[in-house]
C-alpha atoms as a PDB file:
ATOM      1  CA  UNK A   1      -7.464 -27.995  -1.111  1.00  0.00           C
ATOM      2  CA  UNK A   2      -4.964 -24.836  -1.117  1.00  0.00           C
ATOM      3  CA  UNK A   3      -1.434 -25.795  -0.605  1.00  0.00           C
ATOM      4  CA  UNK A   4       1.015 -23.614   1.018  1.00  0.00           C
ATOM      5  CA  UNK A   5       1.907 -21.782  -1.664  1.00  0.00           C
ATOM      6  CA  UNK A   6      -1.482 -20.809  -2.813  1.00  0.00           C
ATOM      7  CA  UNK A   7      -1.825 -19.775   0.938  1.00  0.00           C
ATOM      8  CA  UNK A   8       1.159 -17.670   1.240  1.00  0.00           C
ATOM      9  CA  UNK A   9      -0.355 -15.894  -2.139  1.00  0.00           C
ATOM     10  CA  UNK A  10      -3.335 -15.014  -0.896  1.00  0.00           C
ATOM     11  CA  UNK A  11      -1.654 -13.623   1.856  1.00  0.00           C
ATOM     12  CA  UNK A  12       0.551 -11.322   0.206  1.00  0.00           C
ATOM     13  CA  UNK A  13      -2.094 -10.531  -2.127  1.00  0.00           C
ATOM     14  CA  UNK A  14      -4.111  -9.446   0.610  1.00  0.00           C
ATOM     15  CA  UNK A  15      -1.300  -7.780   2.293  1.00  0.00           C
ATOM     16  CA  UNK A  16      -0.693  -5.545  -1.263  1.00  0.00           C
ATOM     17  CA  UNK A  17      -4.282  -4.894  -1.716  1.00  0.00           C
ATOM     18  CA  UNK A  18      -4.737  -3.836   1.999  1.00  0.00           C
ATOM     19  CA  UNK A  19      -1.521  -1.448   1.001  1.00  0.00           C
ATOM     20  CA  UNK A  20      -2.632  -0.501  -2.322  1.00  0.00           C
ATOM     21  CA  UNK A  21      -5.910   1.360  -0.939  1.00  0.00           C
ATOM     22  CA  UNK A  22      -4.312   2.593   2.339  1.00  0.00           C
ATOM     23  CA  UNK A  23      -2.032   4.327   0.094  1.00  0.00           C
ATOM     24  CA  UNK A  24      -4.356   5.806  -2.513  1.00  0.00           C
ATOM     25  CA  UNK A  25      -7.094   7.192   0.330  1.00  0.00           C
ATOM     26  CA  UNK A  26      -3.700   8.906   2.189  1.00  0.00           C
ATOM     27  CA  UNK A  27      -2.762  10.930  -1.194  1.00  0.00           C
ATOM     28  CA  UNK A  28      -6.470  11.420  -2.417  1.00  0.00           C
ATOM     29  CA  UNK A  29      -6.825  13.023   1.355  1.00  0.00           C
ATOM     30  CA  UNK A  30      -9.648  10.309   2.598  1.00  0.00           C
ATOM     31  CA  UNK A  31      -9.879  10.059   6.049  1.00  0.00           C
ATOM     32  CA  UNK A  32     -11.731   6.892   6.996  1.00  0.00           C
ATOM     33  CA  UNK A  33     -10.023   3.679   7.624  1.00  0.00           C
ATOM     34  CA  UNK A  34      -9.349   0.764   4.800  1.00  0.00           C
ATOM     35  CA  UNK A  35     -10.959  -2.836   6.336  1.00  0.00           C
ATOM     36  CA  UNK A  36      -7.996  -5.065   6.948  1.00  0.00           C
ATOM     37  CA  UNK A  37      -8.970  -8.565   7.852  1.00  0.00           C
ATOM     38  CA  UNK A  38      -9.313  -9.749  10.994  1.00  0.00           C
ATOM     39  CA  UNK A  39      -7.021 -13.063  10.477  1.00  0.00           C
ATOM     40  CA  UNK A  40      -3.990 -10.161  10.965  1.00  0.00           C
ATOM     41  CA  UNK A  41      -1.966  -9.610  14.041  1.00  0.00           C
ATOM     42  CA  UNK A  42      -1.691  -5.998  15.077  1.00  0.00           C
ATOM     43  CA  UNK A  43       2.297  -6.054  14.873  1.00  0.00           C
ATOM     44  CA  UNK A  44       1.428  -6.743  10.358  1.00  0.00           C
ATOM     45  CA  UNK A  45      -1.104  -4.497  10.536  1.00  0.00           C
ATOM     46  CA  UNK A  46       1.660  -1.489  11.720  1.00  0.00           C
ATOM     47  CA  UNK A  47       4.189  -2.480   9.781  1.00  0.00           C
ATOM     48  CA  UNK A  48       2.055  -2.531   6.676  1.00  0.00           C
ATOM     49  CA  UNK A  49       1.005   1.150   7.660  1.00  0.00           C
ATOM     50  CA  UNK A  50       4.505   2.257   8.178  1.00  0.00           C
ATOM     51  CA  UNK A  51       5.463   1.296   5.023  1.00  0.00           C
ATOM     52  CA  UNK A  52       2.764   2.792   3.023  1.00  0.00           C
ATOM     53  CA  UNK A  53       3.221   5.780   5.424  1.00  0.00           C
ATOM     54  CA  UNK A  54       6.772   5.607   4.033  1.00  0.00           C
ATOM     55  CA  UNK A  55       5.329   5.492   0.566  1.00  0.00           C
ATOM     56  CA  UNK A  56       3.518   8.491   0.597  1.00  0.00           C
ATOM     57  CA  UNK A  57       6.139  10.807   2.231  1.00  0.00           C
ATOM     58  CA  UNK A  58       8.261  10.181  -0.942  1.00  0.00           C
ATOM     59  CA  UNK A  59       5.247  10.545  -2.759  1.00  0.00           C
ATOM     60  CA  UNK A  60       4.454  13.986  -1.253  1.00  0.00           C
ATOM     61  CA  UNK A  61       8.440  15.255  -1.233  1.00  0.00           C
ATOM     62  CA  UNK A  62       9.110  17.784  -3.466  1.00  0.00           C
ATOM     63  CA  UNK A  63      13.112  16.644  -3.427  1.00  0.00           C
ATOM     64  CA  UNK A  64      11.342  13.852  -5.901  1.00  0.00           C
ATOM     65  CA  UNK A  65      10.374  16.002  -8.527  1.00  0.00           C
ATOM     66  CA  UNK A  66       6.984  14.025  -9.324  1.00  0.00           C
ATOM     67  CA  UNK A  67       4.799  16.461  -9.175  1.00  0.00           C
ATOM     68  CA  UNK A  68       3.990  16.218 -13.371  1.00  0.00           C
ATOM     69  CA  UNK A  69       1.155  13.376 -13.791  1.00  0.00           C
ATOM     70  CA  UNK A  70       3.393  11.231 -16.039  1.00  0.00           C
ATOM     71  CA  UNK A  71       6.135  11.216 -13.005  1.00  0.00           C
ATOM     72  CA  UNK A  72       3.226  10.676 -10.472  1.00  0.00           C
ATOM     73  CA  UNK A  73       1.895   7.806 -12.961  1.00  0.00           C
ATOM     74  CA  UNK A  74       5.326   6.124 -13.604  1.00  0.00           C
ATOM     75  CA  UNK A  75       5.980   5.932  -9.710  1.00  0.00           C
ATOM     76  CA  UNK A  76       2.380   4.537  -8.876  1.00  0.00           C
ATOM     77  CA  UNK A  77       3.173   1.792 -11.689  1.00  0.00           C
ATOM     78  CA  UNK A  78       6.554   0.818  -9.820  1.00  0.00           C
ATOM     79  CA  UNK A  79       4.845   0.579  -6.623  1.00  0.00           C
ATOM     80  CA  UNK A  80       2.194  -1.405  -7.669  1.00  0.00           C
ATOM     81  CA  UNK A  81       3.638  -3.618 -10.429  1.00  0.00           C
END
């Protein structure tokens, strides 16, 4: 039986995986939709978009200065430590 914690990590281990691949399709330029599951209210499933919407416009800036693949890899690895 999963207690409540094991519950809220699956959740947010969902919720980062979920974010994890929305983000990587927007800056590899796919254009179909990442599954979320279907347990998720629409009001998560926005906010979870705006953020990794959020993500890749500071990915994308050129005020950043990432644009070297080290800089592009060091920033990936903070997002998804």
């Amino acid at each position: 039986m999963e207690t409540t914690t094991d519950l809220a990590i699956d959740f947010t281990e969902n919720i980062a995986s979920y974010m994890r691949e929305k983000f990587l399709h927007k800056i590899q330029g796919h254009g179909h939709n990442i599954p979320f599951p279907s347990d998720w209210d629409f009001t998560l499933l926005q906010e979870c978009d705006h953020a990794v919407g959020v993500l890749v416009e500071a990915y994308f800036n050129p005020c950043m200065n990432i644009q070297s693949i080290p800089h592009k890899i060091n920033f990936l690895n903070l997002i998804f430590r």
